[in-house]
PDB file of N, CA and C in Angstrom:
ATOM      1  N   UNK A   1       0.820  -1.185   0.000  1.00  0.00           N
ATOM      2  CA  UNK A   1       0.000   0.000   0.000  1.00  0.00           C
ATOM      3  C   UNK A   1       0.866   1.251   0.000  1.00  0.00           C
ATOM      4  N   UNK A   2       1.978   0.890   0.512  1.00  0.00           N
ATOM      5  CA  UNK A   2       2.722   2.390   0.678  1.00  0.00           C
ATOM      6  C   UNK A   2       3.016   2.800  -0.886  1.00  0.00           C
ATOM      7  N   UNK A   3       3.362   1.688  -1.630  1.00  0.00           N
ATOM      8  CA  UNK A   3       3.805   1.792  -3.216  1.00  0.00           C
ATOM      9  C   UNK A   3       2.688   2.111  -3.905  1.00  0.00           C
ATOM     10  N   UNK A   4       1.079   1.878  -3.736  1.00  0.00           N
ATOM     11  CA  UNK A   4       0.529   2.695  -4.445  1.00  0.00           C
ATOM     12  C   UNK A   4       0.443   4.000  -3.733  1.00  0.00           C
ATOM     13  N   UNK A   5       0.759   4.088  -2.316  1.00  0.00           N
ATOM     14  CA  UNK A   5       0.260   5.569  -1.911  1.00  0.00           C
ATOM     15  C   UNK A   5       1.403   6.732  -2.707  1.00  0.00           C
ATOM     16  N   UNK A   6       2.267   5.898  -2.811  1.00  0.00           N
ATOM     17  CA  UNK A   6       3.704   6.904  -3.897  1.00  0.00           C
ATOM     18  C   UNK A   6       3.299   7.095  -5.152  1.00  0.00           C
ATOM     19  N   UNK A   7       2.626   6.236  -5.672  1.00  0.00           N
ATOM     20  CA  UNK A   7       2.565   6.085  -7.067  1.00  0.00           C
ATOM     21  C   UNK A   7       1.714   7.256  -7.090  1.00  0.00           C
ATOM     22  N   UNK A   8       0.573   7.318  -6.189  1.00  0.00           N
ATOM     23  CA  UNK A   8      -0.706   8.268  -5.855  1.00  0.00           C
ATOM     24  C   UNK A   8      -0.111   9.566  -6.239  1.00  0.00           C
ATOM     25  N   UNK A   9       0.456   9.991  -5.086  1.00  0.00           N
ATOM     26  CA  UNK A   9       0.952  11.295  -4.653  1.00  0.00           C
ATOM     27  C   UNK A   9       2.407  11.359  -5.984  1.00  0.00           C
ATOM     28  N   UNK A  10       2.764  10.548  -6.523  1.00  0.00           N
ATOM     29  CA  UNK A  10       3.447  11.163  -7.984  1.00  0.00           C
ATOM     30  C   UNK A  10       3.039  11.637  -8.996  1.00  0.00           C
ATOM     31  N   UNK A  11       1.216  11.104  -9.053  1.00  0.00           N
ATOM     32  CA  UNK A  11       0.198  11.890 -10.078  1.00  0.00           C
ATOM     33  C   UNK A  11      -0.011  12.642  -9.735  1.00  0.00           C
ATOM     34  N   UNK A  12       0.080  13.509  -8.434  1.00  0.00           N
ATOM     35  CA  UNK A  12      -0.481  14.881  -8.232  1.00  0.00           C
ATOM     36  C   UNK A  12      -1.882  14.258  -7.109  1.00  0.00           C
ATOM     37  N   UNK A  13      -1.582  13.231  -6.819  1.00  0.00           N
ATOM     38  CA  UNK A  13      -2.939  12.869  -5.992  1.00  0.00           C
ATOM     39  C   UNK A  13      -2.591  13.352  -4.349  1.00  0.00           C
ATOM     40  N   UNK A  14      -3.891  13.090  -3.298  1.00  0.00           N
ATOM     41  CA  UNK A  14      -3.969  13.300  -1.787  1.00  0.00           C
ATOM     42  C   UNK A  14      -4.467  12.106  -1.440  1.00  0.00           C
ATOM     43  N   UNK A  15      -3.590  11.417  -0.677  1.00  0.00           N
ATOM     44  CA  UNK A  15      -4.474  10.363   0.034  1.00  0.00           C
ATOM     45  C   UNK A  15      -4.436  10.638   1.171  1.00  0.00           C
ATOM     46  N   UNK A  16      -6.433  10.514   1.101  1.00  0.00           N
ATOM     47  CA  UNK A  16      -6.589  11.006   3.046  1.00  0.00           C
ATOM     48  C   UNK A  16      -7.292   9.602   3.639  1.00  0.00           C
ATOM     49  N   UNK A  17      -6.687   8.585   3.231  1.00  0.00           N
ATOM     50  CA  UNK A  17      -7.137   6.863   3.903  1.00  0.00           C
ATOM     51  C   UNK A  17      -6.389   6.206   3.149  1.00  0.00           C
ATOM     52  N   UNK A  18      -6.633   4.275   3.885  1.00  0.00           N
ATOM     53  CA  UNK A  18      -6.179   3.403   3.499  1.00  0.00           C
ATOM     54  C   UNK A  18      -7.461   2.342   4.614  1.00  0.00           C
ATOM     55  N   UNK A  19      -7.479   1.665   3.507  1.00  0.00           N
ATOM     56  CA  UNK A  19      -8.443   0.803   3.888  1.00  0.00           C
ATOM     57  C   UNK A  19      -7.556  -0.631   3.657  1.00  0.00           C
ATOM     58  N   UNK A  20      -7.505  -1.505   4.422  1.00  0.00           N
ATOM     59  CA  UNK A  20      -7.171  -3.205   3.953  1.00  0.00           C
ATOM     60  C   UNK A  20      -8.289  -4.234   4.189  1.00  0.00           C
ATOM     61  N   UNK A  21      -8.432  -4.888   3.674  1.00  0.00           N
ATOM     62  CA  UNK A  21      -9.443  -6.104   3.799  1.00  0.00           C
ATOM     63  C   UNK A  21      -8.593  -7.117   4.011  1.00  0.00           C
ATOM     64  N   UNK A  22      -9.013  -7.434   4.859  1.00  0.00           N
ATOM     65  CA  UNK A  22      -8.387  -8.956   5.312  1.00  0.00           C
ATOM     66  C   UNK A  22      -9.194  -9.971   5.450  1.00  0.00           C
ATOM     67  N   UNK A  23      -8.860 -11.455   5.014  1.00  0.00           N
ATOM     68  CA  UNK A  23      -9.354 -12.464   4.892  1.00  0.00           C
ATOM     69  C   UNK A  23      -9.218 -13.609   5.567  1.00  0.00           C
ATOM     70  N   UNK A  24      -9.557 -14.082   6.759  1.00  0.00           N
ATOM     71  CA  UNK A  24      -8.752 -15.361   7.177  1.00  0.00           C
ATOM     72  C   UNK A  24      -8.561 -15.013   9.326  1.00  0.00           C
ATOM     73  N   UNK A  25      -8.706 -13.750   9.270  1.00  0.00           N
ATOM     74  CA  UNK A  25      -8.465 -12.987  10.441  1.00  0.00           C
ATOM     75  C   UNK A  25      -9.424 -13.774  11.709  1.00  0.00           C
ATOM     76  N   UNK A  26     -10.579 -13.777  11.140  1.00  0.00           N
ATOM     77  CA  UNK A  26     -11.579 -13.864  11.930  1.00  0.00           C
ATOM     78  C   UNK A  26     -11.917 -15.433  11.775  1.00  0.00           C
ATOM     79  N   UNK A  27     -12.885 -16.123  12.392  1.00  0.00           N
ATOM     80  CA  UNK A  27     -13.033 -17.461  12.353  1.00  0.00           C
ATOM     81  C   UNK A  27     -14.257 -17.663  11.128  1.00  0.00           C
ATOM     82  N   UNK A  28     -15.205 -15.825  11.408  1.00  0.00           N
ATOM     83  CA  UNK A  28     -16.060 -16.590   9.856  1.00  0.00           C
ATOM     84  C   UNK A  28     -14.927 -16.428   8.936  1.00  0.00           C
ATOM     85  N   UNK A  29     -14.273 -15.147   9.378  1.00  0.00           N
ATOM     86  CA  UNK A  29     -13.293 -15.012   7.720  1.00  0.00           C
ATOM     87  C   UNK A  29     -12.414 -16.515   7.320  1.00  0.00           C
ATOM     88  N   UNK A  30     -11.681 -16.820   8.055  1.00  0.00           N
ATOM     89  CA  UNK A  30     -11.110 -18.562   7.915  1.00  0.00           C
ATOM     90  C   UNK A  30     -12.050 -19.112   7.150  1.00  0.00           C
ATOM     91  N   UNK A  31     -13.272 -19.198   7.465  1.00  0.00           N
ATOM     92  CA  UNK A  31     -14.025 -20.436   7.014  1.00  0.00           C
ATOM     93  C   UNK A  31     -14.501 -19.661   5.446  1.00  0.00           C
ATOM     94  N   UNK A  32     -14.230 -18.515   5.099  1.00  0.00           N
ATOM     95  CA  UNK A  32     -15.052 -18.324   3.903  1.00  0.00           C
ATOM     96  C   UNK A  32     -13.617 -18.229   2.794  1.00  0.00           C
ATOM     97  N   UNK A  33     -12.186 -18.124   3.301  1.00  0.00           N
ATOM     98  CA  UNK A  33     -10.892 -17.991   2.395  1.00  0.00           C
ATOM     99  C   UNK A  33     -10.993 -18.925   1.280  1.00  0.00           C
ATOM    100  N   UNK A  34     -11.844 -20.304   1.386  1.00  0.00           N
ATOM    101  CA  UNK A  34     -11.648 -20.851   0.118  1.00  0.00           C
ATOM    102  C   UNK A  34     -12.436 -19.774  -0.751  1.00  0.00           C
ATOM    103  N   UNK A  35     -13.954 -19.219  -0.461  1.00  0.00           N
ATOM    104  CA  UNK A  35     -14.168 -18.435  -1.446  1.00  0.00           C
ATOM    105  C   UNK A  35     -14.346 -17.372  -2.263  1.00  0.00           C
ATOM    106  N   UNK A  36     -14.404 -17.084  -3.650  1.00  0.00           N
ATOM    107  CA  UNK A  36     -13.907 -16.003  -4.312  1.00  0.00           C
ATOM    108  C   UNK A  36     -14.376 -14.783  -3.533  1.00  0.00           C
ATOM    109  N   UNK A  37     -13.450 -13.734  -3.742  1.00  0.00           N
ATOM    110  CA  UNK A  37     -13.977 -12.138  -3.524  1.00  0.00           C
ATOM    111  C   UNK A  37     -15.560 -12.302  -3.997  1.00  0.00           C
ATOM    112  N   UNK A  38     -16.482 -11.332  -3.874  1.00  0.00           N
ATOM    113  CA  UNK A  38     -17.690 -10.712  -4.675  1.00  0.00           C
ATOM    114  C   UNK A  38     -17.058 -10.409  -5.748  1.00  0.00           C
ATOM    115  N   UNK A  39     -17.853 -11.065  -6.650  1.00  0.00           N
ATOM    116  CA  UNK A  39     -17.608 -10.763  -8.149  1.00  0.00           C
ATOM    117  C   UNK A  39     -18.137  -9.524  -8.385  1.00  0.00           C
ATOM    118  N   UNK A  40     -18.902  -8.728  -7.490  1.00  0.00           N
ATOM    119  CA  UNK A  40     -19.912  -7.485  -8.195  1.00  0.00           C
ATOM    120  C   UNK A  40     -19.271  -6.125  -7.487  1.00  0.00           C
ATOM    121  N   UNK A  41     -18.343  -6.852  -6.287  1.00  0.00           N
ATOM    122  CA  UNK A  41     -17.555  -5.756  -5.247  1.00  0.00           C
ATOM    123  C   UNK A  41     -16.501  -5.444  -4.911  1.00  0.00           C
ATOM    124  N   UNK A  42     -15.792  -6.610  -5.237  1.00  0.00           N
ATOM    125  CA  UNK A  42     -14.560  -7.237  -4.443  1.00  0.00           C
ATOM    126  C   UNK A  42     -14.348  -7.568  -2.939  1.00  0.00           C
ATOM    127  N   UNK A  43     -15.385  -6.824  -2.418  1.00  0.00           N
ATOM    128  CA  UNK A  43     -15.303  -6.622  -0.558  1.00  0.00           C
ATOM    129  C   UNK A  43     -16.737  -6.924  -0.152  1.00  0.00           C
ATOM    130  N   UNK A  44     -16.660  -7.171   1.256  1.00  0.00           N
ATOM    131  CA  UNK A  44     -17.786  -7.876   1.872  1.00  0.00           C
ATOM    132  C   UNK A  44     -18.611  -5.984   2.117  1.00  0.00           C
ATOM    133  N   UNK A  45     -19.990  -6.467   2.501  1.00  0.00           N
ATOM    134  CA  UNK A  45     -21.104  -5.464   2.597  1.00  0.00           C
ATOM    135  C   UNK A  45     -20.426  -4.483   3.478  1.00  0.00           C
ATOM    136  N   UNK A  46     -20.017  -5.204   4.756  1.00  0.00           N
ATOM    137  CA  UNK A  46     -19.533  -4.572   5.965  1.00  0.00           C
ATOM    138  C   UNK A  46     -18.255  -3.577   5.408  1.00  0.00           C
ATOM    139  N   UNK A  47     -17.340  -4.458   4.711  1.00  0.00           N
ATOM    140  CA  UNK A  47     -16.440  -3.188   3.865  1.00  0.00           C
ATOM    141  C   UNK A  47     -16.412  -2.180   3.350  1.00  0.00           C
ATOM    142  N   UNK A  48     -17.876  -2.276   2.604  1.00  0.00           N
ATOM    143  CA  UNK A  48     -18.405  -1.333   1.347  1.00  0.00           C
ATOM    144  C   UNK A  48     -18.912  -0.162   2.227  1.00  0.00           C
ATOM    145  N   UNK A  49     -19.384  -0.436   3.674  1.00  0.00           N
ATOM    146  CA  UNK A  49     -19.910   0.577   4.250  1.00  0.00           C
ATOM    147  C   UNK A  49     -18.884   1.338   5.275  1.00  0.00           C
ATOM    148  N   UNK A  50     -17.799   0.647   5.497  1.00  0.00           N
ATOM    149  CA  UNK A  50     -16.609   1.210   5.820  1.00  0.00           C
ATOM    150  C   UNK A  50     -15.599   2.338   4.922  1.00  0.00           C
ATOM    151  N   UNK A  51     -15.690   1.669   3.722  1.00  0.00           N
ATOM    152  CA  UNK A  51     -15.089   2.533   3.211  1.00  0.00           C
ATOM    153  C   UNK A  51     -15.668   3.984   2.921  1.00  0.00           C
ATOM    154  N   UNK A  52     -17.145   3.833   2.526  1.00  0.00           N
ATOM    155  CA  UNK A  52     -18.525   4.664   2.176  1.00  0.00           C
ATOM    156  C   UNK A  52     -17.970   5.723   3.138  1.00  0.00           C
ATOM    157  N   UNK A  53     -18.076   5.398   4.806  1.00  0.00           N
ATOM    158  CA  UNK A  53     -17.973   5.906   6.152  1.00  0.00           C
ATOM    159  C   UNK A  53     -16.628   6.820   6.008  1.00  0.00           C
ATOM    160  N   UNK A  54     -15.388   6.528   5.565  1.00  0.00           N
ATOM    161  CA  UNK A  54     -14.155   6.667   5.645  1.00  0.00           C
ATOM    162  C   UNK A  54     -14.251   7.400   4.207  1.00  0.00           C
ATOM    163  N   UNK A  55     -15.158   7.795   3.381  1.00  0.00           N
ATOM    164  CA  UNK A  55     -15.121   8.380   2.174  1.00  0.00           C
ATOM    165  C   UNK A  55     -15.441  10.119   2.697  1.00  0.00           C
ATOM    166  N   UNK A  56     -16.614   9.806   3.101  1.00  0.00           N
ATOM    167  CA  UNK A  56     -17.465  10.908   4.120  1.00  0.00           C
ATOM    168  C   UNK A  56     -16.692  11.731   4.907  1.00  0.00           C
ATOM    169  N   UNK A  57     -15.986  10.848   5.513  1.00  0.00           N
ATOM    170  CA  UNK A  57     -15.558  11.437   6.982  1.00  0.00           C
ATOM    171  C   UNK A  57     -14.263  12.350   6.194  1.00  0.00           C
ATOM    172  N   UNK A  58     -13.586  12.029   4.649  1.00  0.00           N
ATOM    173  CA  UNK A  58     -12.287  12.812   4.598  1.00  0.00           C
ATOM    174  C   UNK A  58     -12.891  13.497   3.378  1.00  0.00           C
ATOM    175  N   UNK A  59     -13.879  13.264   2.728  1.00  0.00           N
ATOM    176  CA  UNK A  59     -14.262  13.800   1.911  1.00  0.00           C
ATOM    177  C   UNK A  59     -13.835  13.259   0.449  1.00  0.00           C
ATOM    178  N   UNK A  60     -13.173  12.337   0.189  1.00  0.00           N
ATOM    179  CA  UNK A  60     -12.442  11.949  -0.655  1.00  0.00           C
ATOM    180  C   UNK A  60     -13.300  12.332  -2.084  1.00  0.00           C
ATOM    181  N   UNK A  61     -12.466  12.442  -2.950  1.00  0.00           N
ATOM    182  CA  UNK A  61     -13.090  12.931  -4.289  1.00  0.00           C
ATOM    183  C   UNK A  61     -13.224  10.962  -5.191  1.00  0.00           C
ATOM    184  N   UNK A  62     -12.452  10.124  -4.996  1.00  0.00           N
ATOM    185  CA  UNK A  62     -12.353   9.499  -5.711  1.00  0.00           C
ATOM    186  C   UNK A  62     -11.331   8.068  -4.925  1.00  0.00           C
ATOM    187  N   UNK A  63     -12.137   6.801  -5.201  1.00  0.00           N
ATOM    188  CA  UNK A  63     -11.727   5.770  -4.358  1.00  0.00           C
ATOM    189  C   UNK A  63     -10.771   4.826  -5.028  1.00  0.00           C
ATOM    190  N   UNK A  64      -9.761   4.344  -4.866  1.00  0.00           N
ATOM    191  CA  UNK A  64      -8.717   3.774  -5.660  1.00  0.00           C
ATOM    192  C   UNK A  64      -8.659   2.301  -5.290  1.00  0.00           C
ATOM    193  N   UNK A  65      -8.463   1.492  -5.851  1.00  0.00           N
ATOM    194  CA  UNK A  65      -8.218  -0.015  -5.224  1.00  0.00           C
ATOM    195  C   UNK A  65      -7.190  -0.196  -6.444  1.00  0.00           C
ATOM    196  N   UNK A  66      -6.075  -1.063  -5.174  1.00  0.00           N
ATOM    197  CA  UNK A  66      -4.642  -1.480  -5.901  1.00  0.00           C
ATOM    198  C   UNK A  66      -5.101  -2.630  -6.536  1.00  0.00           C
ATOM    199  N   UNK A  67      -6.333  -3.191  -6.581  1.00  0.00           N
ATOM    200  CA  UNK A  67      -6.399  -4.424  -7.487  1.00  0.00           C
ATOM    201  C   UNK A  67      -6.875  -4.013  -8.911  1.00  0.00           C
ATOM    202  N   UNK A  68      -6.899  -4.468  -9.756  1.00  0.00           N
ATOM    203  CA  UNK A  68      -7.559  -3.884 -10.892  1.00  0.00           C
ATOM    204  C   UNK A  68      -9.191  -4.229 -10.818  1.00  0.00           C
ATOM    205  N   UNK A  69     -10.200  -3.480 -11.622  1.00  0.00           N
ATOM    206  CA  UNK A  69     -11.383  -3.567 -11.015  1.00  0.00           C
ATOM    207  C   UNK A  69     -12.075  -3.854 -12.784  1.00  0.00           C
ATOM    208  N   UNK A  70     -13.184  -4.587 -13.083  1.00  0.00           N
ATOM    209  CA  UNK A  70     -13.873  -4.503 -14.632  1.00  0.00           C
ATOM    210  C   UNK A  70     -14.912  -3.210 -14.446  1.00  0.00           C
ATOM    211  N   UNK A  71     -15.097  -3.444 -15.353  1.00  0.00           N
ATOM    212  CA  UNK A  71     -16.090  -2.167 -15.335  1.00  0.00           C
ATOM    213  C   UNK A  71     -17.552  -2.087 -14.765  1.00  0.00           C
ATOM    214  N   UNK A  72     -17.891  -3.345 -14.596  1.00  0.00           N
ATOM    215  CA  UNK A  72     -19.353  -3.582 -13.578  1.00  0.00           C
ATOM    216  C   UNK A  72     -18.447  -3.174 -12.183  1.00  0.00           C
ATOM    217  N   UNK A  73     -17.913  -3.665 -11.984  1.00  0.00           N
ATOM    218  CA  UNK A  73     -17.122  -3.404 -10.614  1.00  0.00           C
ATOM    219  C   UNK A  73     -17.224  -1.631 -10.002  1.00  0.00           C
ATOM    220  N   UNK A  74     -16.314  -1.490 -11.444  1.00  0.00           N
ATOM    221  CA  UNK A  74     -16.186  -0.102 -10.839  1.00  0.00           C
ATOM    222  C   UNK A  74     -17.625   0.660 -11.025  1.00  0.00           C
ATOM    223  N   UNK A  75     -18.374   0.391 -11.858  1.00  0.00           N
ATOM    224  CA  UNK A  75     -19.708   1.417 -12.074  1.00  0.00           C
ATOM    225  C   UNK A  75     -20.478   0.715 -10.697  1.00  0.00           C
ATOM    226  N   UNK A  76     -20.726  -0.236 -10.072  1.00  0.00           N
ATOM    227  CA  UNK A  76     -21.015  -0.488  -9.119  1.00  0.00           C
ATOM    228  C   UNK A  76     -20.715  -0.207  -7.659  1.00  0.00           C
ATOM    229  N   UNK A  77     -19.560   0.171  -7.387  1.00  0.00           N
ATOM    230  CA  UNK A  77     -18.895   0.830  -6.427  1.00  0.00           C
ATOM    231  C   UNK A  77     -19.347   1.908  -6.285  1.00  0.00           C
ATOM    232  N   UNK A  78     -18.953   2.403  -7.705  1.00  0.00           N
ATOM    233  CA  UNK A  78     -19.425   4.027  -7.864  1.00  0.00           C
ATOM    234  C   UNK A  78     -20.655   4.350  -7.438  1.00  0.00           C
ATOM    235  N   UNK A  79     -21.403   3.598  -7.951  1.00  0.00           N
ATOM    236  CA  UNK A  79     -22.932   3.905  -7.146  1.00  0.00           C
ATOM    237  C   UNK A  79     -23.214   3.930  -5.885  1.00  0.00           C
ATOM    238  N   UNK A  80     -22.419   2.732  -5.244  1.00  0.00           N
ATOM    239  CA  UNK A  80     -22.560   2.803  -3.640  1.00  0.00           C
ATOM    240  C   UNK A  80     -22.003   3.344  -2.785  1.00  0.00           C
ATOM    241  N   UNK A  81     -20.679   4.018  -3.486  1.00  0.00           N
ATOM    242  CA  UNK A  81     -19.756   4.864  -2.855  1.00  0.00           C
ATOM    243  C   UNK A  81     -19.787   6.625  -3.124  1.00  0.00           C
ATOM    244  N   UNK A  82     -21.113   6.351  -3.875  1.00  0.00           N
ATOM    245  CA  UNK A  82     -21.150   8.268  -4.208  1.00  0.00           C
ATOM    246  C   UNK A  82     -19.579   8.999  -4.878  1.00  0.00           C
ATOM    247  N   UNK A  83     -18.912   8.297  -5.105  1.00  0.00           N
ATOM    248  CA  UNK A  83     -17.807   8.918  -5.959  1.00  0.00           C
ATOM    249  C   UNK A  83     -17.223   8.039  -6.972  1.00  0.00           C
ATOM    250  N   UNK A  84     -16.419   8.378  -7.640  1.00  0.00           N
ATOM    251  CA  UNK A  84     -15.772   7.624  -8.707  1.00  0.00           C
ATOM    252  C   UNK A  84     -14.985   6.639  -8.014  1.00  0.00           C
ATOM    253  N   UNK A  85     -14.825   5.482  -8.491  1.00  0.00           N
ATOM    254  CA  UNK A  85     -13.970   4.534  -8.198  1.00  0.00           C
ATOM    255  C   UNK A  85     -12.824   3.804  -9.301  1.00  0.00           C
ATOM    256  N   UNK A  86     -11.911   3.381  -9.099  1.00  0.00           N
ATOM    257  CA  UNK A  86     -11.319   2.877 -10.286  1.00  0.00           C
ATOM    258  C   UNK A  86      -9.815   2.090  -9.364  1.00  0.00           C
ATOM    259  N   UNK A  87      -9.276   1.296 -10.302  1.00  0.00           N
ATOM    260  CA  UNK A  87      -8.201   0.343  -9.974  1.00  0.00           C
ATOM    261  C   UNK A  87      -6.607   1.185 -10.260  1.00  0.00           C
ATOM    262  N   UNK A  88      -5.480   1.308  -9.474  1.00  0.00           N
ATOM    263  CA  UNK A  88      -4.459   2.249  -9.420  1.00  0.00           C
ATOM    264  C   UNK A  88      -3.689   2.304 -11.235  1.00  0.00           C
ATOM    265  N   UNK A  89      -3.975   0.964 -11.315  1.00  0.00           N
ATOM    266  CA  UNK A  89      -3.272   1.672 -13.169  1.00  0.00           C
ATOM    267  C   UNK A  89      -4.273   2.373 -13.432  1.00  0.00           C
ATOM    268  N   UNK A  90      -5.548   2.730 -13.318  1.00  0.00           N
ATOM    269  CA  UNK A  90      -5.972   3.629 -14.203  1.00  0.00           C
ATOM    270  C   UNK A  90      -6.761   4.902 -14.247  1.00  0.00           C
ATOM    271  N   UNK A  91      -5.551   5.244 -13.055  1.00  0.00           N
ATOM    272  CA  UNK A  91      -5.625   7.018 -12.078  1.00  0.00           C
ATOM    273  C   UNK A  91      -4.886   7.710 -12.827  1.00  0.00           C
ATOM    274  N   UNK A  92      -5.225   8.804 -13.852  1.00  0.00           N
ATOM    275  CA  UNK A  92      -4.751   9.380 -14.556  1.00  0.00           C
ATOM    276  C   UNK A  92      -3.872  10.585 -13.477  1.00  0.00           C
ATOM    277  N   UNK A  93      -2.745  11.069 -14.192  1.00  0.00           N
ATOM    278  CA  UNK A  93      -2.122  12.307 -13.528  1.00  0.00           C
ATOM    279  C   UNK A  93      -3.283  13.350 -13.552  1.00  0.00           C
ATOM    280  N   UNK A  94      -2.959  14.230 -12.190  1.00  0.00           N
ATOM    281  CA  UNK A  94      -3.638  14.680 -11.965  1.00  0.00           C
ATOM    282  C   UNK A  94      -3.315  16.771 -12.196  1.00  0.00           C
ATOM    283  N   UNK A  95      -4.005  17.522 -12.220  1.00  0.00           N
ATOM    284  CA  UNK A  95      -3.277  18.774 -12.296  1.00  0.00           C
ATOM    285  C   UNK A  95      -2.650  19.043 -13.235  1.00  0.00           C
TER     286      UNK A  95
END
């Protein structure tokens, strides 16, 4: 995360968060690691409203995930996250 937060702030970006999802932590999380991410999210409900929360609270213009995201993904996020979303290759320079 620190390597996209550089990559960030070399486009001219501000990062005011970092979010991690972790898998395996918890005893439901253990029991669900065999299966795939959300195909429609990448992150569990409880995530989506964390980050939502942590969007709000800094105001963020625009939500980045170091994984790459398809385009249902990201137009789906986008909707639930009230801002643009997109995967770190494809954060244009900024300014």
């Amino acid at each position: 995360m620190d390597a996209a937060a550089l990559r960030l702030t070399a486009r001219g970006a501000r990062v005011v968060g970092r979010i991690v999802q972790r898998r395996g932590v918890s005893d439901g999380g253990a029991r669900k690691m065999a299966l795939p991410y959300s195909s429609r999210t990448l992150l569990s409900s409880g995530k989506v409203r964390e980050v939502a929360e942590s969007c709000e609270r800094a105001d963020a213009d625009l939500v980045v995930f170091v994984a790459s995201l398809t385009e249902r993904q990201q137009h789906v996020l986008t909707g639930m996250l009230g801002r643009p979303v997109m995967g770190l290759s494809e954060v244009p320079a900024v300014g």
